[in-house]
C-alpha atoms as a PDB file:
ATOM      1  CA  UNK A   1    -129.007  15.923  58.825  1.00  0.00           C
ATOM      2  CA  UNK A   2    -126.544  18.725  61.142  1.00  0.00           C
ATOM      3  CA  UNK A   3    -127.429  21.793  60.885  1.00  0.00           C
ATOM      4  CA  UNK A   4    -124.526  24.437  60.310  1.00  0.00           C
ATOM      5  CA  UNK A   5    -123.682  26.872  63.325  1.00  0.00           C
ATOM      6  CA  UNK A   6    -125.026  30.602  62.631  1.00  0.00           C
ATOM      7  CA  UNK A   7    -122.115  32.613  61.982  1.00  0.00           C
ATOM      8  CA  UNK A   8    -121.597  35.293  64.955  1.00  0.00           C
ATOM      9  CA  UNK A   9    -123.114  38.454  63.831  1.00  0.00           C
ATOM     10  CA  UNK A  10    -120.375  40.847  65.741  1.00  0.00           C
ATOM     11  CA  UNK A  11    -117.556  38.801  64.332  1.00  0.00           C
ATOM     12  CA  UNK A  12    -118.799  39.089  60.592  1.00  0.00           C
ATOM     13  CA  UNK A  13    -119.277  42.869  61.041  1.00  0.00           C
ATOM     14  CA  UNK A  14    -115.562  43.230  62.672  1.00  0.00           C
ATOM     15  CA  UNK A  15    -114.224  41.165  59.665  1.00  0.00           C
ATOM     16  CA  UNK A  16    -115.908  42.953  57.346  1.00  0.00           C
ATOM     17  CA  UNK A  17    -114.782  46.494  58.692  1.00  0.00           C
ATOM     18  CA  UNK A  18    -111.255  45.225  58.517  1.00  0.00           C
ATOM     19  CA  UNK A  19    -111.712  43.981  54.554  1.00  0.00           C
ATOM     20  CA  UNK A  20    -113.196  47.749  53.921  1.00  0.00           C
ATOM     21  CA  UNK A  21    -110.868  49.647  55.940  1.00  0.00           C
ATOM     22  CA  UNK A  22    -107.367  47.656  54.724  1.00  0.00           C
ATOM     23  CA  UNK A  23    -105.466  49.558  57.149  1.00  0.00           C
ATOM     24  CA  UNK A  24    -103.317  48.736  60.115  1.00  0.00           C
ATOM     25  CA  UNK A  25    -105.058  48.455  63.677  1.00  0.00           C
ATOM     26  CA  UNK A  26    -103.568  51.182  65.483  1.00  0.00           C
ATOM     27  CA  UNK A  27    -104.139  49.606  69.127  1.00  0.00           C
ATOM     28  CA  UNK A  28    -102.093  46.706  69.813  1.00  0.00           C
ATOM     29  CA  UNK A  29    -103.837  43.605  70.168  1.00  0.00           C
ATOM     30  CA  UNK A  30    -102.297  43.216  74.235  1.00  0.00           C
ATOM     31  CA  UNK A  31    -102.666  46.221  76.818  1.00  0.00           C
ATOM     32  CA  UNK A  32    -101.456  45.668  80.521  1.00  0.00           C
ATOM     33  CA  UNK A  33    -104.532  46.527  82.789  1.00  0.00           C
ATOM     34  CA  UNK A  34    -103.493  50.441  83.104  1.00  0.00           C
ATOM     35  CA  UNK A  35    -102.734  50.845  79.625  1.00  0.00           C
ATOM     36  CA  UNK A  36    -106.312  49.124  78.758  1.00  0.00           C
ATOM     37  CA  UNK A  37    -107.588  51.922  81.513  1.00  0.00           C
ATOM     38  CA  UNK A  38    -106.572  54.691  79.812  1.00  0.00           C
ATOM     39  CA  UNK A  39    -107.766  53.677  76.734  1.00  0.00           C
ATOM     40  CA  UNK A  40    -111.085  52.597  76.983  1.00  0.00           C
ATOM     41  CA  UNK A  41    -111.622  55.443  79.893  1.00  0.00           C
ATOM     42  CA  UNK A  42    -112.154  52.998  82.590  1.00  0.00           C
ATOM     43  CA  UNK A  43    -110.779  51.894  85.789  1.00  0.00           C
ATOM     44  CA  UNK A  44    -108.539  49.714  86.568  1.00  0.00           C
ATOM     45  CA  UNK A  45    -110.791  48.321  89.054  1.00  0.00           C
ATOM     46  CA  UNK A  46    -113.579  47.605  86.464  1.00  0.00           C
ATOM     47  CA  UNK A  47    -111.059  45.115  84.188  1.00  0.00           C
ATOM     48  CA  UNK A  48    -109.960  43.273  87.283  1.00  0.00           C
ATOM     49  CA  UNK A  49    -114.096  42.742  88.042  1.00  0.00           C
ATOM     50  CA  UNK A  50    -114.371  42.002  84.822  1.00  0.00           C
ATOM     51  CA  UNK A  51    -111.502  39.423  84.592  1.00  0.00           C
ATOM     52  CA  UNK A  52    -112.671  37.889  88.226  1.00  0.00           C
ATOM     53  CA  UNK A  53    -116.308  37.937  86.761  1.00  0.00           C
ATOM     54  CA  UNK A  54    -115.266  35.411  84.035  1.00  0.00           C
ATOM     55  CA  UNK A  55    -116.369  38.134  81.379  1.00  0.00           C
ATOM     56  CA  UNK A  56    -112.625  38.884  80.226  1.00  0.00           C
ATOM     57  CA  UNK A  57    -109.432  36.863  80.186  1.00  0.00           C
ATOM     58  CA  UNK A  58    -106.034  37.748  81.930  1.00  0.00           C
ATOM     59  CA  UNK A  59    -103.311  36.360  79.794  1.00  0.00           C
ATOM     60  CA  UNK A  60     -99.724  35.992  81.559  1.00  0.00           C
ATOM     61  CA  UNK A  61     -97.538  35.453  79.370  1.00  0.00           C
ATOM     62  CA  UNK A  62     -94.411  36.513  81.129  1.00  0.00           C
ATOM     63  CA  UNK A  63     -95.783  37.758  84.737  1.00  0.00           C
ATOM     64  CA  UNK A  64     -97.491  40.697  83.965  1.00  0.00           C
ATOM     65  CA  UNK A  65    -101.654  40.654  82.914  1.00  0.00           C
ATOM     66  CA  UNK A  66    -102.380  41.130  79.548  1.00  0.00           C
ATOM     67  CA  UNK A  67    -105.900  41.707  78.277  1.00  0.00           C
ATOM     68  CA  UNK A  68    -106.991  41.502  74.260  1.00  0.00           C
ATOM     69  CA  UNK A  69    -108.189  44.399  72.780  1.00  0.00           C
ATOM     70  CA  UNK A  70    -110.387  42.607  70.624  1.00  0.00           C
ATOM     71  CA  UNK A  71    -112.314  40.763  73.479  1.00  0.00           C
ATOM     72  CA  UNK A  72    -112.474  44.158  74.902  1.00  0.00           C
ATOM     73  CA  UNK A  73    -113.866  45.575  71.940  1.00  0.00           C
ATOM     74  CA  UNK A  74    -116.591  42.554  71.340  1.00  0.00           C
ATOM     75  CA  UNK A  75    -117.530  42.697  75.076  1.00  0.00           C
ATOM     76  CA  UNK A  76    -117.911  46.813  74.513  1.00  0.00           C
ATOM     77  CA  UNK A  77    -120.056  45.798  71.608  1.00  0.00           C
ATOM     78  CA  UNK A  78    -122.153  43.240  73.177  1.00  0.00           C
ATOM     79  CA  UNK A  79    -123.172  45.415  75.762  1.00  0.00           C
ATOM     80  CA  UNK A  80    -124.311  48.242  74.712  1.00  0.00           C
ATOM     81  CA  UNK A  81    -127.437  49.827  76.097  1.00  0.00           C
ATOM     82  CA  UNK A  82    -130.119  52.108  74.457  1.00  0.00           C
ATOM     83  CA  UNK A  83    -130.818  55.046  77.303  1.00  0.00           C
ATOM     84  CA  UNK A  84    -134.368  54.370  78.885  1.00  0.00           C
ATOM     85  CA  UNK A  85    -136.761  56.776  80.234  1.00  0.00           C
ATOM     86  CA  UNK A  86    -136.187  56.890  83.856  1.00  0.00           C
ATOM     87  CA  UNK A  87    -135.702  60.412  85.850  1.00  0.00           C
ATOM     88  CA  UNK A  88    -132.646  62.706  84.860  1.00  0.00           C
ATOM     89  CA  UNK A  89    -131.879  59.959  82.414  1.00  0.00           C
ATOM     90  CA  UNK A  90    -131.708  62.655  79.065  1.00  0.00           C
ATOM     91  CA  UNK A  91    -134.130  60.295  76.784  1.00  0.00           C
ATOM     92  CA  UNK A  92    -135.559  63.237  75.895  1.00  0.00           C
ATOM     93  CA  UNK A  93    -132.515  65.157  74.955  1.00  0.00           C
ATOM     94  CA  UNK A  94    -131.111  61.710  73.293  1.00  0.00           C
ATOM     95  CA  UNK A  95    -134.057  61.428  70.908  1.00  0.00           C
ATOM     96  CA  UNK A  96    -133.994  64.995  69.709  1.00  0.00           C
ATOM     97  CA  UNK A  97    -129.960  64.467  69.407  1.00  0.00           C
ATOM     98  CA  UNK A  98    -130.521  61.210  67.400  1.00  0.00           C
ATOM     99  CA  UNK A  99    -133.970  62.125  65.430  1.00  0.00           C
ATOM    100  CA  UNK A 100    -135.809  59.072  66.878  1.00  0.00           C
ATOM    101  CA  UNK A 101    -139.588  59.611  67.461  1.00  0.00           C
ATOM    102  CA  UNK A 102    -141.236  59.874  70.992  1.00  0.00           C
END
């Protein structure tokens, strides 16, 4: 008897956000490492660590690196961290911001 694979969470949620929204994605699906940059507000420096890391792929399709917004966006999505409570870290500030409990 196989068992099926579990369905990735992140990828049902994206597909289902496209179904409800029905609109065109406004960010190509390819950015060139400075394009990607300025758009996700990070340096160009972090995507090539991230690329030599294994944790995003360079695509060269005709010289130049390409990155895919999507993989971007999952790897955005995967990693995203809840603030903890060390010093000058604003927990306190985030809770009262969010209405989460002490």
């Amino acid at each position: 008897m196989t068992t099926a694979a579990k369905p990735d969470p992140l990828a049902l949620i994206l597909r289902k956000l496209d179904e409800l929204t029905d609109q065109p994605r406004l960010t190509p699906r390819f950015l060139s490492i400075i394009a990607a940059a300025a758009y996700y507000s990070l340096s160009e420096k972090s995507f090539r660590r991230l690329i030599s890391s294994g944790k995003l792929t360079a695509y060269r399709p005709v010289g130049k690196v390409l990155l895919d917004t999507r993989e971007i966006d999952q790897l955005v999505l995967s990693s995203t961290q809840r603030p903890t409570g060390g010093r000058g870290s604003g927990l306190a500030k985030w809770r009262e911001e969010e209405g989460v409990g002490a």
